[in-house]
N, C-alpha and C. Protein backbone atom coordinates (compact mmCIF):
# COMPACT_ATOMS: atom_id res chain seq x y z
N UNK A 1 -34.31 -43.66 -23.70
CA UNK A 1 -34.65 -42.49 -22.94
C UNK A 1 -33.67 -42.38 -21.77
N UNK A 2 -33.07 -41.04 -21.66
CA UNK A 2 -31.95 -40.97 -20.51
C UNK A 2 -32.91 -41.18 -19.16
N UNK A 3 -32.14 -41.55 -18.21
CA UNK A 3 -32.66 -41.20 -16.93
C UNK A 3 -32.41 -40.02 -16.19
N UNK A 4 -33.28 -39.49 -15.48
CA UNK A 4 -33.52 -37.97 -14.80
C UNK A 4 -32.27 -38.45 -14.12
N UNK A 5 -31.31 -37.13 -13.61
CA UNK A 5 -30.23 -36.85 -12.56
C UNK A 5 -30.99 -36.94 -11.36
N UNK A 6 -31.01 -37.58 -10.85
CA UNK A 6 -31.03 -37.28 -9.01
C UNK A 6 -30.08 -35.72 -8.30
N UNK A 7 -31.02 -35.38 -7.86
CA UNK A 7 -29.81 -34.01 -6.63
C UNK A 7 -29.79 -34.55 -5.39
N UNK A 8 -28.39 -34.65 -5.20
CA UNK A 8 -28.47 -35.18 -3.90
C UNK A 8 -29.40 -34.01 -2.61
N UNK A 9 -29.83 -34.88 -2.13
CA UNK A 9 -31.50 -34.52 -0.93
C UNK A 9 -30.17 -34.61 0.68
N UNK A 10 -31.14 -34.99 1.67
CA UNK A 10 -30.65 -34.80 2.77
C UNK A 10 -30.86 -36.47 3.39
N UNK A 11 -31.15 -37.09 2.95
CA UNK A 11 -31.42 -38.46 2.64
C UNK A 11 -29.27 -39.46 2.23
N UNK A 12 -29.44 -38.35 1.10
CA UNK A 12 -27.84 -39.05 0.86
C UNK A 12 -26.89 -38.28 1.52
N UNK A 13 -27.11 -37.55 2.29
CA UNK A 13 -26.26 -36.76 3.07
C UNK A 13 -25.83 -37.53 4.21
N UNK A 14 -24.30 -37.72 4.75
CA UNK A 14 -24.11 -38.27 6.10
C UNK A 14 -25.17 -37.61 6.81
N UNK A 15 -25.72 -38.60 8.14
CA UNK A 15 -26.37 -38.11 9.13
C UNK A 15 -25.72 -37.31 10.51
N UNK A 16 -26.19 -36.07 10.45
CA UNK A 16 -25.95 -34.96 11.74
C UNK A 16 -25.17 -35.95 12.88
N UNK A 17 -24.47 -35.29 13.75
CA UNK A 17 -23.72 -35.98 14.57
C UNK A 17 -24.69 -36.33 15.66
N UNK A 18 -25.99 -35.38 16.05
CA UNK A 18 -27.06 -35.82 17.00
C UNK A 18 -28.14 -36.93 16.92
N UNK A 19 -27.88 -37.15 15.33
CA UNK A 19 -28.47 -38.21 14.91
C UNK A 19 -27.65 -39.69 14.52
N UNK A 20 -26.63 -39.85 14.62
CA UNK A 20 -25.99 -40.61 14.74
C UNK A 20 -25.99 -41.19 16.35
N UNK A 21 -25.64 -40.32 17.15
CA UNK A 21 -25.86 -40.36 18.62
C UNK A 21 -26.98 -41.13 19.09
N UNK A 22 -28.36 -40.36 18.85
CA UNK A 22 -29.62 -41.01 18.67
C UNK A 22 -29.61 -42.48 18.57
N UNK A 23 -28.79 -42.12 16.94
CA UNK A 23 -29.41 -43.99 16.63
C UNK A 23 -28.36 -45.21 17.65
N UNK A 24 -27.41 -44.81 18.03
CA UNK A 24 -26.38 -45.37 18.78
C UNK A 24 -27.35 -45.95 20.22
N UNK A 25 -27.72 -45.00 20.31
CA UNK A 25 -28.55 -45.02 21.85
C UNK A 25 -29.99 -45.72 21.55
N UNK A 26 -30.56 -45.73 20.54
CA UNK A 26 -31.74 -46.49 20.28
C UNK A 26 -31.71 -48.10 19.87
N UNK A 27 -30.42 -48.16 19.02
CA UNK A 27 -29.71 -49.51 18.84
C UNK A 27 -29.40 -50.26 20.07
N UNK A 28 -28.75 -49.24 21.06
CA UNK A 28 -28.49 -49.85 22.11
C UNK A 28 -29.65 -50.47 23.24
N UNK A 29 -30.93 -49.59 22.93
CA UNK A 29 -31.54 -49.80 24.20
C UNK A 29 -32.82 -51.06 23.59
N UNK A 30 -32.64 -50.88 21.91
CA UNK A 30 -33.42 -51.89 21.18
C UNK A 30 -33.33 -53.05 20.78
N UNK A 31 -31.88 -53.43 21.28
CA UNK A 31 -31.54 -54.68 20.86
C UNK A 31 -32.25 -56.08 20.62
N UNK A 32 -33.26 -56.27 20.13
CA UNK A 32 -34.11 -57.45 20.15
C UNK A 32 -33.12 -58.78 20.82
N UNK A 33 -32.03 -59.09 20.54
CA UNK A 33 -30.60 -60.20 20.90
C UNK A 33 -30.51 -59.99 22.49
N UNK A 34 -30.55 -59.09 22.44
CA UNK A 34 -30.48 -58.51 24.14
C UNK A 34 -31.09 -59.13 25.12
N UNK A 35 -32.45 -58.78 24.78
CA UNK A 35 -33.69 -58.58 26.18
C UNK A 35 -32.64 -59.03 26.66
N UNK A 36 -32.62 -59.20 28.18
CA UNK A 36 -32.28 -58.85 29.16
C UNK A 36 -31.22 -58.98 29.82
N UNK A 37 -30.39 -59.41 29.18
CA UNK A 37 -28.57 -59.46 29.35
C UNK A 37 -28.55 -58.68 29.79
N UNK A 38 -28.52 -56.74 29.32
CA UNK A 38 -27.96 -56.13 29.92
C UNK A 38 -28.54 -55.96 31.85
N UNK A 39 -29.70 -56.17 32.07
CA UNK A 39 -29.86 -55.88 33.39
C UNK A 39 -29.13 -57.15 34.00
N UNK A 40 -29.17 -58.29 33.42
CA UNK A 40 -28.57 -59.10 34.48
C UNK A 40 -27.39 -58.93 34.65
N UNK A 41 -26.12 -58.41 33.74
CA UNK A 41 -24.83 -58.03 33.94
C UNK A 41 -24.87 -56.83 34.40
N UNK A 42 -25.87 -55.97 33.97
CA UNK A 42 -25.57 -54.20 34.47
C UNK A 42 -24.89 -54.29 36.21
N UNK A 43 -25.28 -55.08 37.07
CA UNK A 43 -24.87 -55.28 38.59
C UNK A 43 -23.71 -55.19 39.11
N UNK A 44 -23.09 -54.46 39.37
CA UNK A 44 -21.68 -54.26 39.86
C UNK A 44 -20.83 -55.43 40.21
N UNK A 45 -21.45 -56.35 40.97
CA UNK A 45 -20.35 -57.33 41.24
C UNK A 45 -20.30 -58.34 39.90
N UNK A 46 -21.95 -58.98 38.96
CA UNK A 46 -21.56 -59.66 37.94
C UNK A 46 -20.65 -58.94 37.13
N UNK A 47 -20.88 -58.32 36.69
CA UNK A 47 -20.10 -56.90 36.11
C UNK A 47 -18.94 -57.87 36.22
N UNK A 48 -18.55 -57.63 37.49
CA UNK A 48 -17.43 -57.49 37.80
C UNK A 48 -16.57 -58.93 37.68
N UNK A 49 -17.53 -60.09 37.80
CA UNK A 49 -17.09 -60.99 37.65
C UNK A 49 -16.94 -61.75 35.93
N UNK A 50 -18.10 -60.76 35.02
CA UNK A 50 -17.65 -60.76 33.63
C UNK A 50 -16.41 -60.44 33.04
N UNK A 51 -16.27 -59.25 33.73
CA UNK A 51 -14.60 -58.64 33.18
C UNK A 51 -13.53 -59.13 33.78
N UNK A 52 -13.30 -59.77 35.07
CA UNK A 52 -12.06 -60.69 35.51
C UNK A 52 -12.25 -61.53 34.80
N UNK A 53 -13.14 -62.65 34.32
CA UNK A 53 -13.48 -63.77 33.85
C UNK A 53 -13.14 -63.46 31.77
N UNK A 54 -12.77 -62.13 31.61
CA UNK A 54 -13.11 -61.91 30.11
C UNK A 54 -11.61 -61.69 29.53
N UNK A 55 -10.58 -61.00 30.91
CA UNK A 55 -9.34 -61.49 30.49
C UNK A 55 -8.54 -62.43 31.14
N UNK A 56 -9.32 -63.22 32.01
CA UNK A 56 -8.56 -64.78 32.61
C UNK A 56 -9.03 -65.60 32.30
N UNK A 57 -8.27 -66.71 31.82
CA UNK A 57 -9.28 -68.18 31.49
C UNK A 57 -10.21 -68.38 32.32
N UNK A 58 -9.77 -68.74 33.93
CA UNK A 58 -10.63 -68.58 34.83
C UNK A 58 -10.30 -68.26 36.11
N UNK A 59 -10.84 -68.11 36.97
CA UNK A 59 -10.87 -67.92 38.43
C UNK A 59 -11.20 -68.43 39.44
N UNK A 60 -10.44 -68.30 39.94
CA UNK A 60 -10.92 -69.59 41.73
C UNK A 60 -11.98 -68.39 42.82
N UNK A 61 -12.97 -69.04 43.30
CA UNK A 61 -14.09 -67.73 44.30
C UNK A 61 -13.13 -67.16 45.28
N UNK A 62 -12.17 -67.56 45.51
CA UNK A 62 -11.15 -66.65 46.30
C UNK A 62 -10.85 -65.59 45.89
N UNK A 63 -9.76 -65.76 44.35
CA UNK A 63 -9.44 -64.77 43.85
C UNK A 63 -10.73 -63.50 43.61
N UNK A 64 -12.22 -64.27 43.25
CA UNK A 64 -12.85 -63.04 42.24
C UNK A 64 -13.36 -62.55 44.01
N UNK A 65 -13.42 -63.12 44.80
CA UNK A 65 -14.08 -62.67 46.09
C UNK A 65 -13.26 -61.39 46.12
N UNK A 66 -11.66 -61.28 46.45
CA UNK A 66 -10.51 -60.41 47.25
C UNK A 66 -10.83 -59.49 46.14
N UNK A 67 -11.06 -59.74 44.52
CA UNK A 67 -10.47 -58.57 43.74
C UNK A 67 -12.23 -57.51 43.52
N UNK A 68 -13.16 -58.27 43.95
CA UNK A 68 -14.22 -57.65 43.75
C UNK A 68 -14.53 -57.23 45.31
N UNK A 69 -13.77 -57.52 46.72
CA UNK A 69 -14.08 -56.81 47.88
C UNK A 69 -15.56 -57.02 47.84
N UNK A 70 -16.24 -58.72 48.02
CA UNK A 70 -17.23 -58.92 48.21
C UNK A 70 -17.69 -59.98 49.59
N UNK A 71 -18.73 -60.40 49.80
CA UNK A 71 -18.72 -61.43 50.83
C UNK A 71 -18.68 -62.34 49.91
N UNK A 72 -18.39 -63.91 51.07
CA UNK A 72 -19.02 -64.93 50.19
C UNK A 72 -20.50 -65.10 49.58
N UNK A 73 -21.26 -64.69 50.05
CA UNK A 73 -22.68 -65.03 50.17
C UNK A 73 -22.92 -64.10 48.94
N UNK A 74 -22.47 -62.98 49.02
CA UNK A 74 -22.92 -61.96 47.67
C UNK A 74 -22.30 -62.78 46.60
N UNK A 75 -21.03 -63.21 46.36
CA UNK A 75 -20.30 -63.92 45.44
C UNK A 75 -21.22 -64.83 44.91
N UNK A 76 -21.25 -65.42 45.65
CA UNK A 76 -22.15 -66.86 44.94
C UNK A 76 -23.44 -66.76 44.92
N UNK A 77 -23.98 -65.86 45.55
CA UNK A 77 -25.68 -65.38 44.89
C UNK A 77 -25.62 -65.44 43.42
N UNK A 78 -24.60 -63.88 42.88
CA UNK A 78 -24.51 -63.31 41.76
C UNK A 78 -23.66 -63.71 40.90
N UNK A 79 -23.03 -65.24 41.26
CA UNK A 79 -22.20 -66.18 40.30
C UNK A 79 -23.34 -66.98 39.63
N UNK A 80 -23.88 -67.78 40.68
CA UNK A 80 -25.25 -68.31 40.79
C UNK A 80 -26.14 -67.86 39.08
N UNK A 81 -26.15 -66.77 39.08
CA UNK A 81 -27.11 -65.72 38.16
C UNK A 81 -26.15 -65.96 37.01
N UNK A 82 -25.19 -65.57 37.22
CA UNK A 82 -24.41 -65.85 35.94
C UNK A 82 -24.40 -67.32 35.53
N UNK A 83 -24.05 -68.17 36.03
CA UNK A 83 -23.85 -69.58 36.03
C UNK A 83 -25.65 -70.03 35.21
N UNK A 84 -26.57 -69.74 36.11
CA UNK A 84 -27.68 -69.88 35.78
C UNK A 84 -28.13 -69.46 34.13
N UNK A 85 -28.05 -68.38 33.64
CA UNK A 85 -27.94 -68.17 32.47
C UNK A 85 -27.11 -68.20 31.55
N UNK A 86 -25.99 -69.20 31.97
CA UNK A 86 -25.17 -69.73 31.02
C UNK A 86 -24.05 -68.67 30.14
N UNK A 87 -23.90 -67.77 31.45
CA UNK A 87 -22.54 -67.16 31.08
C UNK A 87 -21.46 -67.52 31.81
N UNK A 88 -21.42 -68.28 32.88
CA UNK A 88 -20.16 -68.68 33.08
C UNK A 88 -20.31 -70.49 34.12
N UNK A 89 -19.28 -71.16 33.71
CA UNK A 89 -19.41 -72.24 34.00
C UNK A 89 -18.38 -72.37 35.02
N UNK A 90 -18.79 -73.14 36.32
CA UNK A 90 -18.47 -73.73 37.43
C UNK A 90 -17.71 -74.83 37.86
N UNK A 91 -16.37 -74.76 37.87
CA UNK A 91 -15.74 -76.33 37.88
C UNK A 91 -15.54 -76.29 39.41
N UNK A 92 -16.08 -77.76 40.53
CA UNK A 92 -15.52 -77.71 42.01
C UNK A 92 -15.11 -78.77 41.92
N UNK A 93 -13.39 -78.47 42.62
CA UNK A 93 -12.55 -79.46 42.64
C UNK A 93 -12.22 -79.63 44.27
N UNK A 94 -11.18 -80.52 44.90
CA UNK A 94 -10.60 -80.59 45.87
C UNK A 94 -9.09 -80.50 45.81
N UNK A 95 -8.32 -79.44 46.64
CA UNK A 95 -6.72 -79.41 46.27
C UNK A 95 -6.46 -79.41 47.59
N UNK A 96 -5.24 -80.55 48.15
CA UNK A 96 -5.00 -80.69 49.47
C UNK A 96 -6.40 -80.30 50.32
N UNK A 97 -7.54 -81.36 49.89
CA UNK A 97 -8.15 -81.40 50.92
C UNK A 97 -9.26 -79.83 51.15
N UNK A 98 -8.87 -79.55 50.36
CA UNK A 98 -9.83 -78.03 50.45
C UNK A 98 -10.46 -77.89 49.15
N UNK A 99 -11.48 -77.31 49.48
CA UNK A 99 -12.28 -76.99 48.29
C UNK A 99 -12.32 -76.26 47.05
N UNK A 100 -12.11 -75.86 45.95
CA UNK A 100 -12.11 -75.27 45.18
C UNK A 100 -12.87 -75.23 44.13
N UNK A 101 -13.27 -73.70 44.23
CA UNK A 101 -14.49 -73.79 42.92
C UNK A 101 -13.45 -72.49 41.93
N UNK A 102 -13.71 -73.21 40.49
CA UNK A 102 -13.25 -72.24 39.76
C UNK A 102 -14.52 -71.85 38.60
N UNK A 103 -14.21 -70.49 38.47
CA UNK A 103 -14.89 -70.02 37.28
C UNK A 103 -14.41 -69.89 36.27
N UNK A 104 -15.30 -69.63 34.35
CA UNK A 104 -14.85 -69.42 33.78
C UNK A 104 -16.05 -68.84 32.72
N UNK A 105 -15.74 -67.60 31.25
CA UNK A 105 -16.61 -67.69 30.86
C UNK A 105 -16.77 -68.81 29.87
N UNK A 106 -18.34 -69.00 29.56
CA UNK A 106 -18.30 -69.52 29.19
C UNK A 106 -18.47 -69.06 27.42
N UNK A 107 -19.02 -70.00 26.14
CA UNK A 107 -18.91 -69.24 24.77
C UNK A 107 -19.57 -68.23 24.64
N UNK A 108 -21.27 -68.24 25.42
CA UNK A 108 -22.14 -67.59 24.81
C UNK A 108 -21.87 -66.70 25.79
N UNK A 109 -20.74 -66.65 27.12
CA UNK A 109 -20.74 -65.35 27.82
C UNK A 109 -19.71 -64.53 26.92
N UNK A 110 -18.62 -65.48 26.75
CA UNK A 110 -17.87 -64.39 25.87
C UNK A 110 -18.40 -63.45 24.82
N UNK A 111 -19.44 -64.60 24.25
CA UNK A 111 -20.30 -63.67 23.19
C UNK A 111 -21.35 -62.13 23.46
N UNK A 112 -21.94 -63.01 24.90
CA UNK A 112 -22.93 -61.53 25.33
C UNK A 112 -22.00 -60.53 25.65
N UNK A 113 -20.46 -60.68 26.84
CA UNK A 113 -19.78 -59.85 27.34
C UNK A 113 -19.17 -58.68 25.90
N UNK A 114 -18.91 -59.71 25.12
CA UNK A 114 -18.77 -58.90 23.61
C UNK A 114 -20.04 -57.71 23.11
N UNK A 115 -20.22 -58.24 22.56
CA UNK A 115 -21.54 -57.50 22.51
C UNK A 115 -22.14 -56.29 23.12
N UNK A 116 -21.75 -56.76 24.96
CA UNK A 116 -22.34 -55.46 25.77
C UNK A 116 -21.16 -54.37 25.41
N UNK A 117 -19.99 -54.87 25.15
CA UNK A 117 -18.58 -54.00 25.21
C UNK A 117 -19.09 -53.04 24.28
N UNK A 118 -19.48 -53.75 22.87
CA UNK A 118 -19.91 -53.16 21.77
C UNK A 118 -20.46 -52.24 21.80
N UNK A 119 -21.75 -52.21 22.03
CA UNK A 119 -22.30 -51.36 22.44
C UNK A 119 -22.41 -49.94 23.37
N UNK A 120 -21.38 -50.34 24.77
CA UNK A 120 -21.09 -49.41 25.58
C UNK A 120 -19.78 -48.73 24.55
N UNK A 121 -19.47 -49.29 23.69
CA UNK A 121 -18.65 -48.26 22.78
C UNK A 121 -19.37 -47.36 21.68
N UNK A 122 -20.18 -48.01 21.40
CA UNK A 122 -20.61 -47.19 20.62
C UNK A 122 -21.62 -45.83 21.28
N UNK A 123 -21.71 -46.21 22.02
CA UNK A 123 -22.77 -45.18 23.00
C UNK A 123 -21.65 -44.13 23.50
N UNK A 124 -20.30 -44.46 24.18
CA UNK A 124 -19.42 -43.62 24.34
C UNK A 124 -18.63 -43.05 23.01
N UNK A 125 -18.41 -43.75 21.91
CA UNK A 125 -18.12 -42.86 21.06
C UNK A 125 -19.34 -41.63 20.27
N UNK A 126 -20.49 -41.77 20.33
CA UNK A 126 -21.51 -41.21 20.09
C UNK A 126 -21.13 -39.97 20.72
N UNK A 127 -21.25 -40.33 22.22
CA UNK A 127 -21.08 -38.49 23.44
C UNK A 127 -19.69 -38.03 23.02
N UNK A 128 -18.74 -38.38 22.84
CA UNK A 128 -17.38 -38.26 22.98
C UNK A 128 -17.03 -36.68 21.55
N UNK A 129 -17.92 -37.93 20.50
CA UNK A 129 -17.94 -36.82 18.92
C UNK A 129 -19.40 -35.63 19.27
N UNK A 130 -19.78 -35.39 20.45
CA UNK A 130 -21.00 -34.53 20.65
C UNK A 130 -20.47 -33.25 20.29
């Protein structure tokens, strides 16, 4: 016995560009992997210390202090946070007698910082094809 033809429905049809959008933005805000990465990076200065840290091996609190125009005290609160959840690891050394702390990310930051990239792309390519 032959089998009935299928007509293609709206089902096998690419999905509408508003619905693609949609799901971009629901993926994004549903991430079960997520919970709560994104608020702890969403913060301007971690932020900020993800993305120096994502194309430098690492950084000394000097450098990320001058390039993020922060205090010390804000620095190392919101390193602190990072460090704490195991996106970036803390080496303190001594050079001529002075102190030095360097940062770096660490695997699973490279991995979350990935990830968030991901996502903030796909959310901007979503609006972009609106």
């Amino acid at each position: 016995m032959a089998k009935p033809t299928r007509k293609p429905n709206q089902r096998d049809a690419e999905p509408a560009p508003q619905a693609r959008r949609l799901r971009a933005v629901a993926g994004y805000f549903s991430d079960p992997e997520a919970g709560s990465v994104e608020r702890l990076i969403y913060e301007r200065i971690r932020l900020g210390i993800m993305s120096a840290l994502s194309v430098n091996s690492s950084m000394s609190f000097v450098e990320l202090k001058a390039l993020l125009k922060t205090t010390d005290g804000n620095l190392s609160k919101h390193a602190r946070k990072l460090e704490d959840a195991g996106y970036i690891s803390c080496n303190k050394s001594f050079s001529e007698r002075m102190p030095r702390t360097e940062y770096s990310l660490t695997v699973k930051g490279k991995r979350v910082f990935k990830r968030q990239l991901e996502h903030l792309e796909a959310l901007i390519n979503a609006t972009r094809n609106a």
